[in-house]
C-alpha atoms as a PDB file:
ATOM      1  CA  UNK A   1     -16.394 -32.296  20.824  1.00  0.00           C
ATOM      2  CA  UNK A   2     -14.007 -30.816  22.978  1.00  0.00           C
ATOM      3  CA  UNK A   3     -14.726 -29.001  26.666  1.00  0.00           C
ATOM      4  CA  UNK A   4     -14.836 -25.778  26.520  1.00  0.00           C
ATOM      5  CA  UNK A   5     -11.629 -24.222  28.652  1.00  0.00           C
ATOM      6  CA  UNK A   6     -12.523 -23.181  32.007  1.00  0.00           C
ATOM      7  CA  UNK A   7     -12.390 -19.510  32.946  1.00  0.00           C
ATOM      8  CA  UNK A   8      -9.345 -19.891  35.209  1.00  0.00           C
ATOM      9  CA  UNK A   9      -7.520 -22.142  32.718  1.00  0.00           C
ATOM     10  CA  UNK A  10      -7.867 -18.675  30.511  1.00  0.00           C
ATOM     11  CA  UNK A  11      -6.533 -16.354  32.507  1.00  0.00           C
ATOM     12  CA  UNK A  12      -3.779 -18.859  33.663  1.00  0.00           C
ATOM     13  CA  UNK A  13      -2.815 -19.727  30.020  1.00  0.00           C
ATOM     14  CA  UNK A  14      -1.480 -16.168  28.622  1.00  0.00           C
ATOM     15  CA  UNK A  15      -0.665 -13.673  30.548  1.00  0.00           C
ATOM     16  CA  UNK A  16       0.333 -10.256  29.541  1.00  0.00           C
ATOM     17  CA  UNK A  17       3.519  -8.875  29.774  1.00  0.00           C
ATOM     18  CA  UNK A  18       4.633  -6.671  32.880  1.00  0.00           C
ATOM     19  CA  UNK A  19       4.921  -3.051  32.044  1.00  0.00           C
ATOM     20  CA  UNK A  20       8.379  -1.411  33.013  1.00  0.00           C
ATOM     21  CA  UNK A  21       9.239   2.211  32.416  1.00  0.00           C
ATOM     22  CA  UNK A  22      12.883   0.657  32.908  1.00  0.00           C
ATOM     23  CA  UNK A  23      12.149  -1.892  30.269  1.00  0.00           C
ATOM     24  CA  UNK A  24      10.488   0.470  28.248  1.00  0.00           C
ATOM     25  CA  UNK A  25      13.559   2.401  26.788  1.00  0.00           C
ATOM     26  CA  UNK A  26      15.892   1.884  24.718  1.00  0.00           C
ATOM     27  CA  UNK A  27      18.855  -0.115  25.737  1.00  0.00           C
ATOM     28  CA  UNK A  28      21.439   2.475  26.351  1.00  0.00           C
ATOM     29  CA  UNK A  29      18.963   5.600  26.358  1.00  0.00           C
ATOM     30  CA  UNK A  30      19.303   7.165  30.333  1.00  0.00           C
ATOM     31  CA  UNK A  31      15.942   7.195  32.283  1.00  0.00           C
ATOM     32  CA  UNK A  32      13.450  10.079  32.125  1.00  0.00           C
ATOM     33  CA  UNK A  33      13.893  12.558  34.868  1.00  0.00           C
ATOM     34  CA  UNK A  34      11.768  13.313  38.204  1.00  0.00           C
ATOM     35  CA  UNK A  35       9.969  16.333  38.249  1.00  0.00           C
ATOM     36  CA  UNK A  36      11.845  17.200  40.947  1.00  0.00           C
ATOM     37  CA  UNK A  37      15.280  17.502  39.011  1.00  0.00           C
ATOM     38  CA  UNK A  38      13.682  18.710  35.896  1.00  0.00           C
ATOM     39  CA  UNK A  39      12.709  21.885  37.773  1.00  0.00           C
ATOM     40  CA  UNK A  40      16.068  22.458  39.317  1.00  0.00           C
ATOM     41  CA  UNK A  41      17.506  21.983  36.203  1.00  0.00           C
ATOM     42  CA  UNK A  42      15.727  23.424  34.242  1.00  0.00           C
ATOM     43  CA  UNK A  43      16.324  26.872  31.679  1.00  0.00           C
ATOM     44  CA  UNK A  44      15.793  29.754  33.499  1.00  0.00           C
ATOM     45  CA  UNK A  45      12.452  32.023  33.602  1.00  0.00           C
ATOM     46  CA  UNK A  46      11.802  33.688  30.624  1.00  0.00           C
ATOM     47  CA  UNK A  47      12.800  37.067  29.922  1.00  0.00           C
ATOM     48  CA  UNK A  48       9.216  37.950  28.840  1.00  0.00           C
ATOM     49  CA  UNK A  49       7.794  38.026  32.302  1.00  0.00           C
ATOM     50  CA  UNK A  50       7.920  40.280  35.133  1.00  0.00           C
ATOM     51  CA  UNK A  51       9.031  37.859  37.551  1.00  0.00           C
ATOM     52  CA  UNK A  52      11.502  36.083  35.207  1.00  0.00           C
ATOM     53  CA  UNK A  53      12.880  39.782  34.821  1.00  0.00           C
ATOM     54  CA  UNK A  54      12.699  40.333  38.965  1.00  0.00           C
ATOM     55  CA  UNK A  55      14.380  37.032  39.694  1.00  0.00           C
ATOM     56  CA  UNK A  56      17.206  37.822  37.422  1.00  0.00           C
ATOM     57  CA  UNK A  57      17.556  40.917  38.467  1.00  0.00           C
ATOM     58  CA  UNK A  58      17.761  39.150  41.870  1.00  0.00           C
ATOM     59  CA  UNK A  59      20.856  37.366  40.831  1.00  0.00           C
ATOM     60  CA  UNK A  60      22.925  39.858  39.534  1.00  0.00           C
ATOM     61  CA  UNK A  61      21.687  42.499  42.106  1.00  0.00           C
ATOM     62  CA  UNK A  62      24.604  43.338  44.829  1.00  0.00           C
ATOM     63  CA  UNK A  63      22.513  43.975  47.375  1.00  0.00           C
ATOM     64  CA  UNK A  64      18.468  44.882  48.326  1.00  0.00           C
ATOM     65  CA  UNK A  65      18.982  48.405  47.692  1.00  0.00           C
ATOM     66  CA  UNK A  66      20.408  48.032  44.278  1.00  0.00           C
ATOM     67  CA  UNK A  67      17.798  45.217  43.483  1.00  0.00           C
ATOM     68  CA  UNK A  68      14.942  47.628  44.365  1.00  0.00           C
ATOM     69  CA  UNK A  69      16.599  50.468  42.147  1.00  0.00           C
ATOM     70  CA  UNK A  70      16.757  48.124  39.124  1.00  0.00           C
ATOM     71  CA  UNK A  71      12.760  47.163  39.853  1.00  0.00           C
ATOM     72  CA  UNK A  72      11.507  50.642  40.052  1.00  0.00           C
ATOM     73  CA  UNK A  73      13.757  51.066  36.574  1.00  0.00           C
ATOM     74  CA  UNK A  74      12.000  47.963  34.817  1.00  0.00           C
ATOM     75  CA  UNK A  75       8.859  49.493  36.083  1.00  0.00           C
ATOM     76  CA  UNK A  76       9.173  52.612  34.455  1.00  0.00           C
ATOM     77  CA  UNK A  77      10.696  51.363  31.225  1.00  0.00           C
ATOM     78  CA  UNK A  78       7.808  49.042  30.660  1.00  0.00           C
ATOM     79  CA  UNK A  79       4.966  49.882  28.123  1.00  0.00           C
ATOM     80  CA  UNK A  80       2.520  49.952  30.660  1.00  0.00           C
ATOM     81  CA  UNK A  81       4.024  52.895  32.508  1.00  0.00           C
ATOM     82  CA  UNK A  82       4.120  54.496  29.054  1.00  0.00           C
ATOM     83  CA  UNK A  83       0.452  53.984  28.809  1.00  0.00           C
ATOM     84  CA  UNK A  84      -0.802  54.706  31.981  1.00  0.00           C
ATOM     85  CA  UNK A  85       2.020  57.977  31.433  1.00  0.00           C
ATOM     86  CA  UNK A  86      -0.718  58.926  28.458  1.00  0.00           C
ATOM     87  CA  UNK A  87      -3.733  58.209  30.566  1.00  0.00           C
ATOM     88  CA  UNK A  88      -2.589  60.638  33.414  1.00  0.00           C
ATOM     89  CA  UNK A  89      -2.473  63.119  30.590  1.00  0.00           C
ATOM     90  CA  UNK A  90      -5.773  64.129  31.245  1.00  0.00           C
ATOM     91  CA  UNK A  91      -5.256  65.188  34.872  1.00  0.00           C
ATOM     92  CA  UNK A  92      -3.293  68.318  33.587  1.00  0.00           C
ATOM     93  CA  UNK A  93      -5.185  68.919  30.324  1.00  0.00           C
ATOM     94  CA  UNK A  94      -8.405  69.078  32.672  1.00  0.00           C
ATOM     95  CA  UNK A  95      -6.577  71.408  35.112  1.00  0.00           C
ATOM     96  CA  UNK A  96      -5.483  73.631  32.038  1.00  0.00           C
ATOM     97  CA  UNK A  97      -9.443  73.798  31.232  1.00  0.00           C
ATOM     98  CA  UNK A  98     -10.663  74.328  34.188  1.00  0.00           C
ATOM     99  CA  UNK A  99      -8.445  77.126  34.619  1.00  0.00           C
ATOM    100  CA  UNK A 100      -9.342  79.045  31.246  1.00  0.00           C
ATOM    101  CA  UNK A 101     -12.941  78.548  31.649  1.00  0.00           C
ATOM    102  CA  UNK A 102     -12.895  79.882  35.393  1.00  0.00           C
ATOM    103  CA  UNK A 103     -10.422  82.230  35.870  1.00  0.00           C
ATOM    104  CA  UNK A 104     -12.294  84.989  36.522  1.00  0.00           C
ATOM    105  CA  UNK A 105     -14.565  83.633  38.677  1.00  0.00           C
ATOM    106  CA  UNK A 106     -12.798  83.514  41.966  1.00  0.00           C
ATOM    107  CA  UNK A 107     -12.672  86.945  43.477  1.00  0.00           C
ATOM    108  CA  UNK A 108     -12.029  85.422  46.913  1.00  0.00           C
ATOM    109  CA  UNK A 109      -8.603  83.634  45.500  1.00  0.00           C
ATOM    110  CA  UNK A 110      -8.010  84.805  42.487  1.00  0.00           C
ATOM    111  CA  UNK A 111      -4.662  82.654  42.062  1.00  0.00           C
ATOM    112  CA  UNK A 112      -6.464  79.081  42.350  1.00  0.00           C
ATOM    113  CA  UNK A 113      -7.368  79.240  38.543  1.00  0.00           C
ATOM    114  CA  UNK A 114      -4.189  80.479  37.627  1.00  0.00           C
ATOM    115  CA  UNK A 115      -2.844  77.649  39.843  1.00  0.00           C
ATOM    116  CA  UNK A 116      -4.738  75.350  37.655  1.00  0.00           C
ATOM    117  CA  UNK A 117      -3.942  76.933  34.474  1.00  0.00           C
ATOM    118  CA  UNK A 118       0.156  77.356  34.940  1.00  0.00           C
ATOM    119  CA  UNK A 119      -0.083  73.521  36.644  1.00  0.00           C
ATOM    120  CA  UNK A 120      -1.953  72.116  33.519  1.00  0.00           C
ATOM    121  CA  UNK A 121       0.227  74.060  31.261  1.00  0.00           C
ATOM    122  CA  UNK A 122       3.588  72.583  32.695  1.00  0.00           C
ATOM    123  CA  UNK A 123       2.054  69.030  33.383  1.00  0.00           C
ATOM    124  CA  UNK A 124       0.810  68.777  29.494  1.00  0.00           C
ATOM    125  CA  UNK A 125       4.693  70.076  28.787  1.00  0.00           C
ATOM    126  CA  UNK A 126       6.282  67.232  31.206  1.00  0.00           C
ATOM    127  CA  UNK A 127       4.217  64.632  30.183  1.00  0.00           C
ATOM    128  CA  UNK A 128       4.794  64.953  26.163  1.00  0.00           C
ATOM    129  CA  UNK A 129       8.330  65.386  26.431  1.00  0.00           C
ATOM    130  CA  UNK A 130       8.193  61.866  29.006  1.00  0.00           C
ATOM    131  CA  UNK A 131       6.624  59.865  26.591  1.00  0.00           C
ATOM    132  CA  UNK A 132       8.194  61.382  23.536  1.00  0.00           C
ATOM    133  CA  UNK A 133      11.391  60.562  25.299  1.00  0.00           C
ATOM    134  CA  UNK A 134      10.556  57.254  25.696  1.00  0.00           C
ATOM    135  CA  UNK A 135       8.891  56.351  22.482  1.00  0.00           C
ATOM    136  CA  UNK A 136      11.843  57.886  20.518  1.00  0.00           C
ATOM    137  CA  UNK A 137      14.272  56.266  22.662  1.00  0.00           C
ATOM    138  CA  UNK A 138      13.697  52.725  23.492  1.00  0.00           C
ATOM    139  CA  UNK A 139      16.065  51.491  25.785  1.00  0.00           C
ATOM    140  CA  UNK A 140      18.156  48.002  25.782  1.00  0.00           C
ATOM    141  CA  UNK A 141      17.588  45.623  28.688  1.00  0.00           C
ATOM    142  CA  UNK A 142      20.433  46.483  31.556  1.00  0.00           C
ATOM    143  CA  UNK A 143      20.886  50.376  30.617  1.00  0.00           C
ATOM    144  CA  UNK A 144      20.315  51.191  34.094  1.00  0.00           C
ATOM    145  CA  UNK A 145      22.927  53.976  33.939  1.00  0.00           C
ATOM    146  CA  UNK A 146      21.765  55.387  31.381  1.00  0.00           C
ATOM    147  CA  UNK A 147      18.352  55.813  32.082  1.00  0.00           C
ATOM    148  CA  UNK A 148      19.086  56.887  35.766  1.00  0.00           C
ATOM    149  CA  UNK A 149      20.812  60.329  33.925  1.00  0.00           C
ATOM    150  CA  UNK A 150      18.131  63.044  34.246  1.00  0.00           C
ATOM    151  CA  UNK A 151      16.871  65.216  31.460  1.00  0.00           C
ATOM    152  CA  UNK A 152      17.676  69.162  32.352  1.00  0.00           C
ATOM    153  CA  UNK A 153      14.617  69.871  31.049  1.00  0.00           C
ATOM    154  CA  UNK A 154      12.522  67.432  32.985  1.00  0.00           C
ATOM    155  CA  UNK A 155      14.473  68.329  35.917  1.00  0.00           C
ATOM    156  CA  UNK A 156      13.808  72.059  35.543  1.00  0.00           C
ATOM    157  CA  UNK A 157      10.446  71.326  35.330  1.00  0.00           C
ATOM    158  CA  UNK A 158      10.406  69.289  38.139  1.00  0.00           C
ATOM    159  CA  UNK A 159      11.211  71.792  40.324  1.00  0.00           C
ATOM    160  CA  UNK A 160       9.067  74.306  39.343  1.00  0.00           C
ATOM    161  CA  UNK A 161       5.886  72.053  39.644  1.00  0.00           C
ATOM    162  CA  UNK A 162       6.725  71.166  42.866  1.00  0.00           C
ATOM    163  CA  UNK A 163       7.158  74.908  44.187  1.00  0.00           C
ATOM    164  CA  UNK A 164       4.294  75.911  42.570  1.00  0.00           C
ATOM    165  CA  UNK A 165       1.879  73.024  43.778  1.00  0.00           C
ATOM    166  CA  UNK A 166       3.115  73.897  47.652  1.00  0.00           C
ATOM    167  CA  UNK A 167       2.428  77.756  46.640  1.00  0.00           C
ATOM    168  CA  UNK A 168      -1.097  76.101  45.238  1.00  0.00           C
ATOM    169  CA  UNK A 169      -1.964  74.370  48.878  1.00  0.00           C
ATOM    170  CA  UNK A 170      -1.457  77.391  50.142  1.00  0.00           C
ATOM    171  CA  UNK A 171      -4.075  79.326  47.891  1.00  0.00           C
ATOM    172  CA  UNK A 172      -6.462  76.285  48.291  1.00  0.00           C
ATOM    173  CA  UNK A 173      -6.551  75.018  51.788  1.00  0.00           C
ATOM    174  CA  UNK A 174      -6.611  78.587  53.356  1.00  0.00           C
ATOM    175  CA  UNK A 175      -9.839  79.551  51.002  1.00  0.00           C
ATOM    176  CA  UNK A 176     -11.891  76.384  52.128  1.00  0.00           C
ATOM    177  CA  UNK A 177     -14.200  77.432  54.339  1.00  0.00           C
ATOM    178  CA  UNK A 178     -14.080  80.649  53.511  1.00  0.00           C
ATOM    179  CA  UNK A 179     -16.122  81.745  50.337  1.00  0.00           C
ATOM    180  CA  UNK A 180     -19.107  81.855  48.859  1.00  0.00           C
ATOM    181  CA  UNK A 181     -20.942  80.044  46.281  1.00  0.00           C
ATOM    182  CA  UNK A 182     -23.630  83.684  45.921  1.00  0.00           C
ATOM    183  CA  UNK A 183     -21.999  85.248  42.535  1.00  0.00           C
ATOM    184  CA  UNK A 184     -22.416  88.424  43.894  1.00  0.00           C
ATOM    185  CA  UNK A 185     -20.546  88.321  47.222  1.00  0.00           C
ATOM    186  CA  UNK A 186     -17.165  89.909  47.344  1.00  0.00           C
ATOM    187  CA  UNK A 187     -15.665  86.848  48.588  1.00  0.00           C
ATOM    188  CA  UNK A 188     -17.388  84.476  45.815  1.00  0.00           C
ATOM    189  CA  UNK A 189     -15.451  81.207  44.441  1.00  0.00           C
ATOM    190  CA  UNK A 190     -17.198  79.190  41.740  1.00  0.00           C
ATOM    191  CA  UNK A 191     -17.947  75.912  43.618  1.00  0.00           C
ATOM    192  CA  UNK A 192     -16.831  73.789  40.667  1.00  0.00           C
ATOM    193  CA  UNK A 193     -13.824  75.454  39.978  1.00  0.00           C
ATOM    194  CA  UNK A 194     -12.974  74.995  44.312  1.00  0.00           C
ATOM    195  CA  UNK A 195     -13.545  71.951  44.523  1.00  0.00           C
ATOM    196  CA  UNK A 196     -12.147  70.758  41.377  1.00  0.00           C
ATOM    197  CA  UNK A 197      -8.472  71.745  42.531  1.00  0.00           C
ATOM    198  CA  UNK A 198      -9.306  70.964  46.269  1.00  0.00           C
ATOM    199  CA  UNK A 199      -9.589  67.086  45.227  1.00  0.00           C
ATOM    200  CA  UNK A 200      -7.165  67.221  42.687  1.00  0.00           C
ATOM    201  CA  UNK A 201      -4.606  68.911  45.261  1.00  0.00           C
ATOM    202  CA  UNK A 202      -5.478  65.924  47.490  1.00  0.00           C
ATOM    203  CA  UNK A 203      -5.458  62.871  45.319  1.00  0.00           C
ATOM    204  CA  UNK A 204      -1.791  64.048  44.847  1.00  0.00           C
ATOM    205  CA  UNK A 205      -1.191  63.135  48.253  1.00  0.00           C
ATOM    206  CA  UNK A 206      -2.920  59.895  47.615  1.00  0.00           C
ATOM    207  CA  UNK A 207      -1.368  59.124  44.688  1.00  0.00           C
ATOM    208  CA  UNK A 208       1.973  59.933  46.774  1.00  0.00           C
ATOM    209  CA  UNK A 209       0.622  57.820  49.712  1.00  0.00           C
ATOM    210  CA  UNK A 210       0.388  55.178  47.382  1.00  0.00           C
ATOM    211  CA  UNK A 211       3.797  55.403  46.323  1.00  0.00           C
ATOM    212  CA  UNK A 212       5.368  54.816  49.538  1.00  0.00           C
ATOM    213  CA  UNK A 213       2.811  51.595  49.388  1.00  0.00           C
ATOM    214  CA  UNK A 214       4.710  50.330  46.059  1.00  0.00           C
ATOM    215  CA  UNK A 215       8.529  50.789  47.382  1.00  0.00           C
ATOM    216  CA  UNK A 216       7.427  48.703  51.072  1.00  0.00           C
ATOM    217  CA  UNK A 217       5.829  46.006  48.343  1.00  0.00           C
ATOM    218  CA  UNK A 218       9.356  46.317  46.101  1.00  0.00           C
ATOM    219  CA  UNK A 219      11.253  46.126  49.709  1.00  0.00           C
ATOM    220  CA  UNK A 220       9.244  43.093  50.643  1.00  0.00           C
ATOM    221  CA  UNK A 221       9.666  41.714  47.193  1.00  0.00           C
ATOM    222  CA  UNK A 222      13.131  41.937  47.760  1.00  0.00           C
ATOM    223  CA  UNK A 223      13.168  40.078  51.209  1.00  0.00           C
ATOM    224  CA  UNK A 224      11.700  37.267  50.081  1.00  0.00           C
ATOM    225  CA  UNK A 225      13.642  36.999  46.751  1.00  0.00           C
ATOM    226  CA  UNK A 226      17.036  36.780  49.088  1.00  0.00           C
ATOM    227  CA  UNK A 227      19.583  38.350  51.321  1.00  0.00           C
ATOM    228  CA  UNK A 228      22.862  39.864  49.229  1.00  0.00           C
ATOM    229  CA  UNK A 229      24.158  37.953  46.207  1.00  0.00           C
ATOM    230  CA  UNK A 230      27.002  36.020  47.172  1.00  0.00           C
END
């Protein structure tokens, strides 16, 4: 009977081969890339996001100002905007409600629910003819020119809404304070129907505030991205 081997005579006998990524390929097939180089050179972002679609815009951008003009036009131009276009519909269909259901009872400022009533009226109007515009009318990717032409209508409209909510500030900031919530006191204003357009005149400003919030971020944005395209 033979000895059994010894335990080091085992190992020492066979011994597996070396593993080589080199080795491993193919003869003739070139070695697999860091990760390094295969995110330099690697396809550009996709299209289907928003910062694929900022960072080309980046590129072919002369400048930050034009860059930030072709951001706020992606913005508008994406579905979201045409939703949250259809949510804010119900700011103006309120304010046309509120206005029918109260007009006659403001004696103190009579023109607040007719404020409300004209506002709503218009803002149902501009809205529709926004998102009908832009559901009809889907636009290509790069049409910047053509979607930075105004509407005459929209424009028209424009203008009107924004006389008529400085002649509404007017009527509503001068009454606060100032009337009464007894029915029958001469200088009587239902408190619902008050302060209904007092906080809807104000979260206009907020909303406008706001704003100015989102073209700082888009400047920023634009910063970081890069200086002017070469």
């Amino acid at each position: 009977m033979t000895d059994p081997k010894s335990y080091e005579s085992t190992m020492d006998a066979e011994q597996p081969p070396a593993y080589n990524v080199a080795s491993s390929l193919r003869a003739g097939q070139p070695e697999l890339p860091s990760y390094q180089d295969a995110e330099r050179n690697g396809p550009p972002p996709s299209y289907d996001s928003l910062y694929g679609k900022a960072k080309a815009m980046r590129e072919e951008s002369n400048g930050n100002v034009d860059f930030i003009k072709k951001i706020i036009f992606m913005i508008f131009g994406t579905i979201g905007f045409t939703i949250f276009l259809g949510l804010i519909l119900a700011i103006p269909i309120a304010m046309l409600v509120m206005g029918v259901i109260y007009l006659d009872d403001c004696p103190e400022e009579r023109y607040i629910p007719i404020y409300l009533l004209v506002a709503g009226v218009f803002g149902v109007l501009r809205n529709l003819i926004t998102i009908g515009r832009r559901c009809c009318t889907r636009k290509e990717e790069g049409e910047e020119e053509q979607k930075a032409k105004p509407n005459p209508i929209e424009s028209i409209i424009d203008c009107f809404m924004i006389g008529w909510f400085i002649a509404g500030n007017v009527w509503i900031y001068r009454t606060k304070g100032d009337f009464s919530e007894d029915p029958n006191a001469p200088n009587f204003c239902d408190p619902t129907l008050y302060w209904f357009a007092f906080w809807i005149t104000t979260a206009t400003y907020i909303v406008m505030a706001t704003g100015c919030c989102c073209c700082c971020f888009c400047g920023l944005l634009a910063f970081c991205l890069g200086g002017k395209k070469e």
